[in-house]
Protein backbone atom coordinates (compact mmCIF):
# COMPACT_ATOMS: atom_id res chain seq x y z
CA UNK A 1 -76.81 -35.26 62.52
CA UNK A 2 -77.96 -33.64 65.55
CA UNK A 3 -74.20 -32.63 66.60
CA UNK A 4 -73.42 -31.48 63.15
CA UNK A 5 -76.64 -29.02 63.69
CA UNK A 6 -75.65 -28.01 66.89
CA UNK A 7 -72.16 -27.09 65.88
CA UNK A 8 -72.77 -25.69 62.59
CA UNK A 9 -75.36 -23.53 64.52
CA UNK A 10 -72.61 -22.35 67.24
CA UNK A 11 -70.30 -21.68 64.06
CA UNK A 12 -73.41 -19.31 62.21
CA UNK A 13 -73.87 -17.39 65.73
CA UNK A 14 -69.91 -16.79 66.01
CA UNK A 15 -69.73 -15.95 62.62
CA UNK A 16 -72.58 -13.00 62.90
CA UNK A 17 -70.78 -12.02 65.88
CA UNK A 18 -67.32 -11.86 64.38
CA UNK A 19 -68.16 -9.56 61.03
CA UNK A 20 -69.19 -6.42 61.68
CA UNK A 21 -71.50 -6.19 58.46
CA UNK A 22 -73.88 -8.40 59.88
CA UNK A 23 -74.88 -7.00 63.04
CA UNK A 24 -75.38 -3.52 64.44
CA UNK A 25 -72.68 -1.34 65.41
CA UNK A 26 -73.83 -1.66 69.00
CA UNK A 27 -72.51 -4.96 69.35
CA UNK A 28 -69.60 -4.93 66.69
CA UNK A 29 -66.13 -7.28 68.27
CA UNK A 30 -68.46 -8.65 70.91
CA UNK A 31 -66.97 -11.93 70.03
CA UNK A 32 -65.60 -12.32 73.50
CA UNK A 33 -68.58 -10.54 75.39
CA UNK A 34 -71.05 -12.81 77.65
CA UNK A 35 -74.27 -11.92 75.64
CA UNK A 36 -72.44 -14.37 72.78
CA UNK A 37 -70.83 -16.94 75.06
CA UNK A 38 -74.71 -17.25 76.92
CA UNK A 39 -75.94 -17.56 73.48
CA UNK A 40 -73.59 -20.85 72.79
CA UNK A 41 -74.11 -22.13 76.12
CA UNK A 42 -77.42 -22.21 75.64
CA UNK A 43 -77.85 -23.74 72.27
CA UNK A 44 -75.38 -26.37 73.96
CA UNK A 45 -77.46 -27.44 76.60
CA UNK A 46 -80.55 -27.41 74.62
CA UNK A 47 -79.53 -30.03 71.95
CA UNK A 48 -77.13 -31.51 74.74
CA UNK A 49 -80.37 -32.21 76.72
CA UNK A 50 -82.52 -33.24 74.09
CA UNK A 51 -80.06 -35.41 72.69
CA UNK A 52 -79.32 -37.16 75.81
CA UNK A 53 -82.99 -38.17 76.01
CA UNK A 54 -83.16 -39.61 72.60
CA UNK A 55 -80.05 -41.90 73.60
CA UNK A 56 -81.31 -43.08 76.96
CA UNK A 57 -83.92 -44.29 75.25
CA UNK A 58 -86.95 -41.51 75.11
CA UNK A 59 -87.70 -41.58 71.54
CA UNK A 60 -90.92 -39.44 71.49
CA UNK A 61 -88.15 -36.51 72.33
CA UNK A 62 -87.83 -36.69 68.59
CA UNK A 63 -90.25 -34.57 67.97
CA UNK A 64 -89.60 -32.34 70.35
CA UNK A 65 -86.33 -31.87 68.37
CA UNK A 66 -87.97 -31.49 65.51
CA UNK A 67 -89.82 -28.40 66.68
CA UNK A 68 -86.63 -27.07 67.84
CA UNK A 69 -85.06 -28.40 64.13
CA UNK A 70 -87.73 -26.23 62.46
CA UNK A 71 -87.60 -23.36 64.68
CA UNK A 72 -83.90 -23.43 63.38
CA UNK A 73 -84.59 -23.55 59.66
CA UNK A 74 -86.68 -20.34 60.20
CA UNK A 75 -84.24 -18.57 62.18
CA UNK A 76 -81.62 -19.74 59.74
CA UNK A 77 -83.50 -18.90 57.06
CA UNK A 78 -84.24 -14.83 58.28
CA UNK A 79 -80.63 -14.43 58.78
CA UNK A 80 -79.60 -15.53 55.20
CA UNK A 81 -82.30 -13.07 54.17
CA UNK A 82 -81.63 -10.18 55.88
CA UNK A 83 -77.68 -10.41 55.42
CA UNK A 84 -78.71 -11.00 52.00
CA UNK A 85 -80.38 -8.03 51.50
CA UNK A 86 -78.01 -5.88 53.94
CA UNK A 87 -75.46 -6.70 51.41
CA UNK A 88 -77.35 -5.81 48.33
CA UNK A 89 -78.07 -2.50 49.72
CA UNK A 90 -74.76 -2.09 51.15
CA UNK A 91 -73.63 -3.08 47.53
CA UNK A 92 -70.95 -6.13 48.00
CA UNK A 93 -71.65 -9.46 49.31
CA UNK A 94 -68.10 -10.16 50.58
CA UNK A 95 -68.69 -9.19 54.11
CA UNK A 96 -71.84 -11.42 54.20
CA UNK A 97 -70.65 -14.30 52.57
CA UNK A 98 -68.73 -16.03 55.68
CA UNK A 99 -72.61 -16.20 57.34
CA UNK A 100 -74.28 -16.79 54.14
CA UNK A 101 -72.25 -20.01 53.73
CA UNK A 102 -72.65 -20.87 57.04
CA UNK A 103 -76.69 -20.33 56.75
CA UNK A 104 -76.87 -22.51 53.38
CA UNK A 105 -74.68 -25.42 55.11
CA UNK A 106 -76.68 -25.07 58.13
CA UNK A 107 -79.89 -24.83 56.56
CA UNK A 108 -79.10 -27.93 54.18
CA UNK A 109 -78.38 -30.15 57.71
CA UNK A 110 -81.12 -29.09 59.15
CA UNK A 111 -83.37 -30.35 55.98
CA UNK A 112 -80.95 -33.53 56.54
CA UNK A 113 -81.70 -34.13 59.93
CA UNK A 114 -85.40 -34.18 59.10
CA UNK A 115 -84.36 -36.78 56.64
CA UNK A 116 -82.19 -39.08 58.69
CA UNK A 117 -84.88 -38.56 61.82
CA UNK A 118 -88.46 -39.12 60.03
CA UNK A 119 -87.57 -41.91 57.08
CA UNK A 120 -88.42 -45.39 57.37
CA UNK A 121 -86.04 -47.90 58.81
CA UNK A 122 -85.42 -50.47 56.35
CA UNK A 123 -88.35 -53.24 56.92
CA UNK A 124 -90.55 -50.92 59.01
CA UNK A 125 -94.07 -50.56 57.83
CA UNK A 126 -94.98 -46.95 57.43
């Protein structure tokens, strides 16, 4: 779950940087520009990282992630918004909806991982 949320985060940060109605005009076709590629490298490492912990065997590093998880869902969450209401105003969703679907499918992992991460494994005492 944890590489789904990584990559499906990566995907929603291209995908604000490759339509132009998301972002300012500033920054519009900075697909290939380092700002982006920093931005990716970054989220990388940081789940990369974290999730190398959890596998060697640090399992309080769980909820570390999940700070990070629910720093995500609000992050997630204000871009859905705002590209939400951009479009409104603007007066057509179509430009939006590439990152809107990418929000929603992010957003519903995220809720996921929080799932798969936190329940009960099946004859462990709560």
């Amino acid at each position: 779950m944890t590489l789904i949320s990584a990559f499906l985060f990566c995907f929603l940060t291209i995908s604000i940087f490759l339509f132009p109605f998301t972002i300012p005009a500033s920054v519009v076709n900075a697909f290939s520009s380092f700002d982006m590629s920093a931005i990716i490298a970054i989220l990388l490492v940081c789940y990369s990282v974290l999730l190398s912990l959890y596998l060697a065997g640090v399992y309080t590093v769980k909820y570390v992630m999940a700070v990070f998880c629910g720093a995500g869902l609000v992050i997630v969450s204000c871009i859905m918004v705002s590209d939400l209401l951009r479009g409104l105003s603007a007066g057509s969703l179509t430009g939006f909806l590439v990152v809107l679907i990418f929000g929603v499918i992010t957003f519903i992992t995220n809720v996921l991982w929080y799932v798969a991460a936190f329940r009960s494994a099946p004859g462990e005492k709560e």
